[in-house]
C-alpha atoms as a PDB file:
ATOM      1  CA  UNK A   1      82.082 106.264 111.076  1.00  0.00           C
ATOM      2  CA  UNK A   2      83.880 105.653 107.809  1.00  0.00           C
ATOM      3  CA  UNK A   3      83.636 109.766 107.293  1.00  0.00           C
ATOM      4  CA  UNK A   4      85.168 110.589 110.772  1.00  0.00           C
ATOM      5  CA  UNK A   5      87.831 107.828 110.115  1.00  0.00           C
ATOM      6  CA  UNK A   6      88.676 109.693 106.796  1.00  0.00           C
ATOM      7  CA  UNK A   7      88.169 113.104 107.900  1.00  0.00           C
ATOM      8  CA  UNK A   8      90.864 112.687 110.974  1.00  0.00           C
ATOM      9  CA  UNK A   9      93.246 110.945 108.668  1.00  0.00           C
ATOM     10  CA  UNK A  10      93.158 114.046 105.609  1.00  0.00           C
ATOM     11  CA  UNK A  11      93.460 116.314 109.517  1.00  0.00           C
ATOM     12  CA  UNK A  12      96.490 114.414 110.288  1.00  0.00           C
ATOM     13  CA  UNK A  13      98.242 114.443 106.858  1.00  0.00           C
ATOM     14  CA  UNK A  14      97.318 117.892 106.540  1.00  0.00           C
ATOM     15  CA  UNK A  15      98.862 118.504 109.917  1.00  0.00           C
ATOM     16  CA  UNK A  16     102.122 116.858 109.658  1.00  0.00           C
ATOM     17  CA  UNK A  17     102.074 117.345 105.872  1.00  0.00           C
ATOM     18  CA  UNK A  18     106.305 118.398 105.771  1.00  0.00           C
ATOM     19  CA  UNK A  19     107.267 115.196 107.845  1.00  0.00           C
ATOM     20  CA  UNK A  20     105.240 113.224 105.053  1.00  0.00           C
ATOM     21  CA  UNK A  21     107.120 115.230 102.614  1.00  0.00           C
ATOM     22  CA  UNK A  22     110.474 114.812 103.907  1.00  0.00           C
ATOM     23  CA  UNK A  23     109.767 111.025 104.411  1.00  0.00           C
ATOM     24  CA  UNK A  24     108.465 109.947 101.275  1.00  0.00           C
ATOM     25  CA  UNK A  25     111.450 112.171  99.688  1.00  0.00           C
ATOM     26  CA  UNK A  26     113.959 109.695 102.037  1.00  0.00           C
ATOM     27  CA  UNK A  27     112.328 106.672 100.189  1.00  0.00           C
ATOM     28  CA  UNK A  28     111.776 107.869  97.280  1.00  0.00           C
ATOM     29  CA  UNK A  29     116.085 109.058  96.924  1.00  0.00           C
ATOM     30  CA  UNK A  30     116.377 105.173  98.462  1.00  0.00           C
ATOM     31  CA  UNK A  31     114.857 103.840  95.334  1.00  0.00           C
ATOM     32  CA  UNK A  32     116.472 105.904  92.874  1.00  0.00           C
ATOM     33  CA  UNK A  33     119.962 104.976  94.710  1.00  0.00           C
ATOM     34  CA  UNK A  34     118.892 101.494  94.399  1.00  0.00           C
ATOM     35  CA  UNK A  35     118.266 101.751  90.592  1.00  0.00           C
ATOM     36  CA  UNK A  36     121.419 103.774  89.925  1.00  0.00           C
ATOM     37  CA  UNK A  37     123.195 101.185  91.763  1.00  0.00           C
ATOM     38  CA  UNK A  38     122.186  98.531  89.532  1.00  0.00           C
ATOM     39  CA  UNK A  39     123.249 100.309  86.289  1.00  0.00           C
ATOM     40  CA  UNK A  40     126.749 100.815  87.987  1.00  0.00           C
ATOM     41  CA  UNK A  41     127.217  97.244  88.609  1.00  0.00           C
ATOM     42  CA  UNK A  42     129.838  95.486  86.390  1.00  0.00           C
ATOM     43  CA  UNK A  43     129.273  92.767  83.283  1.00  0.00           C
ATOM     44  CA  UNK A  44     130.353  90.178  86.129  1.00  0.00           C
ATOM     45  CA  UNK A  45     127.938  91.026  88.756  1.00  0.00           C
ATOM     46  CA  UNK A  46     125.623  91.732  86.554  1.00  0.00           C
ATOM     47  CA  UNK A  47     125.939  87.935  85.011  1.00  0.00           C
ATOM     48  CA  UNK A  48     126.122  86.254  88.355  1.00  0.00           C
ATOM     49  CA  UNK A  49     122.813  88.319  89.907  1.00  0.00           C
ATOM     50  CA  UNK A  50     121.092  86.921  86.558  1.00  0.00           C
ATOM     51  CA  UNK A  51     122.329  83.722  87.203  1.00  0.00           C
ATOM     52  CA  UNK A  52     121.412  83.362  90.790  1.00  0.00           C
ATOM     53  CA  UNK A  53     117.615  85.252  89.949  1.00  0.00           C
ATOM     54  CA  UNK A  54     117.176  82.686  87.313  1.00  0.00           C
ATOM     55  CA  UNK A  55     117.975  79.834  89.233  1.00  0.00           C
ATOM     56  CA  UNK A  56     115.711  81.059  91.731  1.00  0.00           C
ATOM     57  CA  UNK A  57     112.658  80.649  88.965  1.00  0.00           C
ATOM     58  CA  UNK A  58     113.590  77.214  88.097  1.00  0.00           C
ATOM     59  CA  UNK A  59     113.586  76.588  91.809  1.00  0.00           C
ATOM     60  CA  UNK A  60     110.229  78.239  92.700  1.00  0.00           C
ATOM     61  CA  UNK A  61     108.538  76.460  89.966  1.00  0.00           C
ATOM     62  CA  UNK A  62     109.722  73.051  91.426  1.00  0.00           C
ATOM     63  CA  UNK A  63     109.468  73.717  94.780  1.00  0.00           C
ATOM     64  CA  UNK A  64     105.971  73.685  96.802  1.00  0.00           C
ATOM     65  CA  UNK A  65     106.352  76.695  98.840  1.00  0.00           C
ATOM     66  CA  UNK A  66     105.490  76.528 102.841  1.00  0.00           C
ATOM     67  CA  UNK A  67     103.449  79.665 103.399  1.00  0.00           C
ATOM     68  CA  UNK A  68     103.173  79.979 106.430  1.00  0.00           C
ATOM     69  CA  UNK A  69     107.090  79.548 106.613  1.00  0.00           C
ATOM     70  CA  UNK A  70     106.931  83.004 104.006  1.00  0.00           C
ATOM     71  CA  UNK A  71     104.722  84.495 106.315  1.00  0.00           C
ATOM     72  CA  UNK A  72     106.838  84.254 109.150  1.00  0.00           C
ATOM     73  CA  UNK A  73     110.005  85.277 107.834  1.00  0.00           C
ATOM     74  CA  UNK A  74     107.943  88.503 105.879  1.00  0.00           C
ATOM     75  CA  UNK A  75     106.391  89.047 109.317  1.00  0.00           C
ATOM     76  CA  UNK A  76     109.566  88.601 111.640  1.00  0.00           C
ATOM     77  CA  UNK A  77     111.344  91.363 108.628  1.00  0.00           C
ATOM     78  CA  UNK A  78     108.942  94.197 108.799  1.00  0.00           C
ATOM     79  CA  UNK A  79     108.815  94.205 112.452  1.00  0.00           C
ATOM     80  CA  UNK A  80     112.044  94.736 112.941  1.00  0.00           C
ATOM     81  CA  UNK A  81     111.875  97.631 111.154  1.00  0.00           C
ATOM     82  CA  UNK A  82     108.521  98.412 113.178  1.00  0.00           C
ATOM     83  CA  UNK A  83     110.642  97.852 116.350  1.00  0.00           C
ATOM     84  CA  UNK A  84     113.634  99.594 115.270  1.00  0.00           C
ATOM     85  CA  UNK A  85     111.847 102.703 114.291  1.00  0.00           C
ATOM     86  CA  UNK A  86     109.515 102.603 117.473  1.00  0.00           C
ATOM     87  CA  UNK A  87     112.187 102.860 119.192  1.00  0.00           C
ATOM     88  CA  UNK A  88     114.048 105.359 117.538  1.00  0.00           C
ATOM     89  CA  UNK A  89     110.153 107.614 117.919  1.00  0.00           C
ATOM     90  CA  UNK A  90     110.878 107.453 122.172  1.00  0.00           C
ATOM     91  CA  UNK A  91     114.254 108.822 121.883  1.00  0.00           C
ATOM     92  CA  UNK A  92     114.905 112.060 120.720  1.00  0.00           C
ATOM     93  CA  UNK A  93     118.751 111.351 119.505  1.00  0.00           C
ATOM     94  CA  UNK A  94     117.421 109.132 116.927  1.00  0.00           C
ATOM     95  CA  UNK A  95     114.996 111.354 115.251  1.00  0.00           C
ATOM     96  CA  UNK A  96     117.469 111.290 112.254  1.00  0.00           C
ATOM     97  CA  UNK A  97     118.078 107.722 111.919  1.00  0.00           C
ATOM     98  CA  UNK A  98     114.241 107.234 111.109  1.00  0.00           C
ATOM     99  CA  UNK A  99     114.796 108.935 107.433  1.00  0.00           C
ATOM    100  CA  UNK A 100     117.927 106.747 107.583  1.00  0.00           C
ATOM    101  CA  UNK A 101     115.546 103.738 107.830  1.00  0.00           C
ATOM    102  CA  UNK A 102     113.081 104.582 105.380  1.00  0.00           C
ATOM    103  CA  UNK A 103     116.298 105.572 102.885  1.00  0.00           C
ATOM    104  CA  UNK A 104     117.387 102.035 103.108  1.00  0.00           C
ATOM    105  CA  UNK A 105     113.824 100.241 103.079  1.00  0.00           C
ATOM    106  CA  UNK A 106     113.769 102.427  99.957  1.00  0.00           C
ATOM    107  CA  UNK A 107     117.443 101.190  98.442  1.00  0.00           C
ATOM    108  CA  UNK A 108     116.139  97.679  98.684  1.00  0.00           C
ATOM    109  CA  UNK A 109     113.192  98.620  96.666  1.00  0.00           C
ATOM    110  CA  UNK A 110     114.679 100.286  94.144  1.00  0.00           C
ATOM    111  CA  UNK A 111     117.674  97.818  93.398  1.00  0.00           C
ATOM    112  CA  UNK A 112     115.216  94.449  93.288  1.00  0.00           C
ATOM    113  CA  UNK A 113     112.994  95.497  91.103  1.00  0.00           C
ATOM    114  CA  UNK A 114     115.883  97.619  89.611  1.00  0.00           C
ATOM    115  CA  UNK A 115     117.347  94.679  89.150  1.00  0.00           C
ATOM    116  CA  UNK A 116     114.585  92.610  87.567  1.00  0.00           C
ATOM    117  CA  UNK A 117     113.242  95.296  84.918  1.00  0.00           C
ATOM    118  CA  UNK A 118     116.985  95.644  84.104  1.00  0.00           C
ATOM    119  CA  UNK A 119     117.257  91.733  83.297  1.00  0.00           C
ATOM    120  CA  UNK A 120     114.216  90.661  81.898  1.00  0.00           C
ATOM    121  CA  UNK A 121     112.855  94.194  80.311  1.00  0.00           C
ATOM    122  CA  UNK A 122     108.488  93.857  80.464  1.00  0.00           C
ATOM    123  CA  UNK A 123     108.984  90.544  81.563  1.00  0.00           C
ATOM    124  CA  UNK A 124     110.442  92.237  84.803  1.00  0.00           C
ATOM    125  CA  UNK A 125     108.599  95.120  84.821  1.00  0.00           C
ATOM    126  CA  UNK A 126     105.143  92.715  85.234  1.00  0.00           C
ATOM    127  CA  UNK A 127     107.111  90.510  87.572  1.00  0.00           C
ATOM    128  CA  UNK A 128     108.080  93.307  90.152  1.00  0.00           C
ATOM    129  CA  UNK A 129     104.673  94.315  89.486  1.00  0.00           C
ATOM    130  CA  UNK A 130     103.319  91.898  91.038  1.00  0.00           C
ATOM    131  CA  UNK A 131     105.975  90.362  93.576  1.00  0.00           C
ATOM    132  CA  UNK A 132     106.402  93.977  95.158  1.00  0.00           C
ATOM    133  CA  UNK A 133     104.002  96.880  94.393  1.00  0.00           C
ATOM    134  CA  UNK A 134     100.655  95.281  95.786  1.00  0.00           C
ATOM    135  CA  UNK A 135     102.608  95.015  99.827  1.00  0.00           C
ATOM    136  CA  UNK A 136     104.142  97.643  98.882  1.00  0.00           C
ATOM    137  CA  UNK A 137     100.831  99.931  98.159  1.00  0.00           C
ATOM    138  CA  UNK A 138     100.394  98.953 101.839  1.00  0.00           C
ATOM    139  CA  UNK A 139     103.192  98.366 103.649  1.00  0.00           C
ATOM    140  CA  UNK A 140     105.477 101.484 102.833  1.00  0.00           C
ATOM    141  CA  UNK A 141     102.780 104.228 103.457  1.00  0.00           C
ATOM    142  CA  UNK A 142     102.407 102.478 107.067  1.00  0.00           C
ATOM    143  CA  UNK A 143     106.178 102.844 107.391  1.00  0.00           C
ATOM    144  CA  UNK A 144     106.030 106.558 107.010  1.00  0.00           C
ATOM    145  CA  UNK A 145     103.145 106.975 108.997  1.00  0.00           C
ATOM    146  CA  UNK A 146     105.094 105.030 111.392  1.00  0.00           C
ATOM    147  CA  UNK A 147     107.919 107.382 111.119  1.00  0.00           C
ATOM    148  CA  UNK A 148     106.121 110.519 111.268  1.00  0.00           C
ATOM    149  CA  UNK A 149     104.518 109.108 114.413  1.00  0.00           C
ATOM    150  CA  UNK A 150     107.868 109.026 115.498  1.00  0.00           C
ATOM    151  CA  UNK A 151     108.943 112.097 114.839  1.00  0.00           C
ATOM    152  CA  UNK A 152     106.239 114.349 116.441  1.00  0.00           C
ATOM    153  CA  UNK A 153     106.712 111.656 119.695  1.00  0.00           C
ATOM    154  CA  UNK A 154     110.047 112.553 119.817  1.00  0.00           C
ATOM    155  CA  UNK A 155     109.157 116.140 119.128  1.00  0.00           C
ATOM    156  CA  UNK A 156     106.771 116.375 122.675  1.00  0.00           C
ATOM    157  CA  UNK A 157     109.407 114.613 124.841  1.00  0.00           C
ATOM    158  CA  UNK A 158     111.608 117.516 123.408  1.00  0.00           C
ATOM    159  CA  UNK A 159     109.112 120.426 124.486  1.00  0.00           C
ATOM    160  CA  UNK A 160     108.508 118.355 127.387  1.00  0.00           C
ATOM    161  CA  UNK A 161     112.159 119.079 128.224  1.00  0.00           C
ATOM    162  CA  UNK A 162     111.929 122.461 127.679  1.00  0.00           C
ATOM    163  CA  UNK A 163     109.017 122.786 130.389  1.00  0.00           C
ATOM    164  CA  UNK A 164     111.630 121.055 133.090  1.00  0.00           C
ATOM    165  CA  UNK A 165     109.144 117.725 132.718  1.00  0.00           C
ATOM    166  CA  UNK A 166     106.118 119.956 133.782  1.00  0.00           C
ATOM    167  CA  UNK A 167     103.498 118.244 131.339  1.00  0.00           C
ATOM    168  CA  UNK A 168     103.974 114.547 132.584  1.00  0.00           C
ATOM    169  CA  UNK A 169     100.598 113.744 132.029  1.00  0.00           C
ATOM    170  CA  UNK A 170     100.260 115.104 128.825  1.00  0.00           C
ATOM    171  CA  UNK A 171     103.352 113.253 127.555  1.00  0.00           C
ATOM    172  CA  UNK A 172     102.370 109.800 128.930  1.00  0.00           C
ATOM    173  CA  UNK A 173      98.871 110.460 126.979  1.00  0.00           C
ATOM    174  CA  UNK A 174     101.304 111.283 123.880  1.00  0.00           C
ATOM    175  CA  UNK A 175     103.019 107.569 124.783  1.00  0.00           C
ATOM    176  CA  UNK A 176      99.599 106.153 124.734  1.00  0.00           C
ATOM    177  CA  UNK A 177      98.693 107.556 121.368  1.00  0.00           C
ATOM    178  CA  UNK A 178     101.896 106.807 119.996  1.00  0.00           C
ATOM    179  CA  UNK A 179     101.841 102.519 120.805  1.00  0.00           C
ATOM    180  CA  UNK A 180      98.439 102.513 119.481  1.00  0.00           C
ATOM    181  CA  UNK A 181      98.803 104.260 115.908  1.00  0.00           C
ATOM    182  CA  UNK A 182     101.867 102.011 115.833  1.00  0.00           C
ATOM    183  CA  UNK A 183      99.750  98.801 116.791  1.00  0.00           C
ATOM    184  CA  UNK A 184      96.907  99.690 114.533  1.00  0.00           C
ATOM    185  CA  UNK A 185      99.702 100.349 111.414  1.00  0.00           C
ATOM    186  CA  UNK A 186     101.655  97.027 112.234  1.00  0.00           C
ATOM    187  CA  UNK A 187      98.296  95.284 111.668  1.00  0.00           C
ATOM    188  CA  UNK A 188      98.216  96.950 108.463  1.00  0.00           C
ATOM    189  CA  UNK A 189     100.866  96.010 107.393  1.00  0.00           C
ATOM    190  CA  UNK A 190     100.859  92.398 108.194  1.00  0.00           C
ATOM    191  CA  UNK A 191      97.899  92.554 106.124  1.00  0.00           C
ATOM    192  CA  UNK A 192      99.752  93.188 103.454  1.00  0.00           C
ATOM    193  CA  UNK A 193     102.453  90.481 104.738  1.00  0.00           C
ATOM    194  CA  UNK A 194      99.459  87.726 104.452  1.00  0.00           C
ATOM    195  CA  UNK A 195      98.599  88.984 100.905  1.00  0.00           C
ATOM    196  CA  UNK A 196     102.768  88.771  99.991  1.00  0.00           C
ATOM    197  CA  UNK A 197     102.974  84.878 101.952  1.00  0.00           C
ATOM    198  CA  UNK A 198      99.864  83.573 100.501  1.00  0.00           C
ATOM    199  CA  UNK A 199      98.478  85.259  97.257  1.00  0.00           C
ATOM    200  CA  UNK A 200     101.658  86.596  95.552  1.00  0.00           C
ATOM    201  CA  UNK A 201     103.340  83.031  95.209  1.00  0.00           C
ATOM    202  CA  UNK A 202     100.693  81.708  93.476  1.00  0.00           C
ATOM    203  CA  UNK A 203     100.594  84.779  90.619  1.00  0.00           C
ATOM    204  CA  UNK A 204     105.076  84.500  91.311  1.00  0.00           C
ATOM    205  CA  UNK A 205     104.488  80.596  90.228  1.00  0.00           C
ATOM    206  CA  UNK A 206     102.264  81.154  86.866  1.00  0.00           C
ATOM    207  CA  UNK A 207     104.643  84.300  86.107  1.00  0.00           C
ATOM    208  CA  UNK A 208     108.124  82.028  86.556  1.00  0.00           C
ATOM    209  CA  UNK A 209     106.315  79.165  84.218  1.00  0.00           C
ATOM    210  CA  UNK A 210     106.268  81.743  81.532  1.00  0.00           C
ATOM    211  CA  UNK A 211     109.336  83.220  81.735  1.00  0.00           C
ATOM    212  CA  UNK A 212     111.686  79.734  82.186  1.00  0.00           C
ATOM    213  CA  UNK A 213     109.896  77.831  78.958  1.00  0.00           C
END
């Protein structure tokens, strides 16, 4: 089972191996605007982002965080991106605007922990370490794969069109497919949501300790 699962995944990558590509180039460009952006900001915002981010320590080392409250407000964020590029998958107009998405998911990325490694050097570094690469190991793959589901949905209503609507059946098969593999990622990825709400503040906490004494 676990062979056929990993066999038709390789299949699929290899098959749709330039929509990967172009995808994972969109985030990748996101993040390395988001870091640029951070060396171009000023002494001033500079100061007042380190300000606010260590205020924010003091305040999560005080504070006994809800979460389930975290969870919510993680979970109620990614799908909206889920949504938002599910929908943008049924229409062919907004093909485009997924790599749009996935540029800005990206930006954020990249300017947080930008941000961080910039202020507090290894101190950072270990800090976005922690607060962002494990969901991000799993939410941002399912976000492409999400996208490049997209994409080739988008690409069979557009050779639908171009057979006058002829393969109905086929294409409503396609839809199928195409709310499943999005289901099955979304529960990925609030995997990784439960991991960020309930595991991360814990290391966050014993992190924050060290770096505000």
């Amino acid at each position: 089972m676990i062979k056929k699962l990993q066999s038709t995944i390789k299949e699929h990558i290899k098959n749709n191996r330039k929509s990967y590509l172009f995808l994972l180039m969109a985030f990748t460009l996101g993040v390395c605007a988001g870091a640029f952006t951070v060396n171009g900001l000023s002494s001033m915002q500079r100061d007042e982002l380190l300000h606010y981010f260590q205020g924010f320590l003091q305040l999560f080392d005080n504070l006994n965080m809800n979460s389930s409250e975290l969870f919510y407000m993680a979970l109620l964020q990614n799908l909206k991106i889920i949504g938002l590029l599910w929908i943008l998958g049924v229409t062919i107009i907004g093909l485009p605007f997924i790599f749009i998405i996935l540029g800005i998911r990206g930006f954020t990325t990249g300017f947080s922990s930008g941000f961080v490694i910039s202020a507090l050097g290894m101190d950072g570094l270990m800090f976005s370490g922690i607060a962002l690469l494990p969901k991000e190991i799993l939410i941002v793959p399912c976000l492409i794969a999400i996208g490049v589901n997209g994409i080739n949905f988008s690409m069979s209503i557009a050779k639908n069109k171009t057979r006058d609507g002829s393969n109905k059946t086929g294409l409503k098969s396609a839809f199928v497919s195409y709310c499943l593999v999005t289901l099955l990622l979304t529960c990925i990825i609030v995997a990784g949501i439960v991991f960020d709400a309930y595991i991360t503040p814990t290391l966050l906490r014993m992190i924050s300790m060290a770096l505000t004494t």
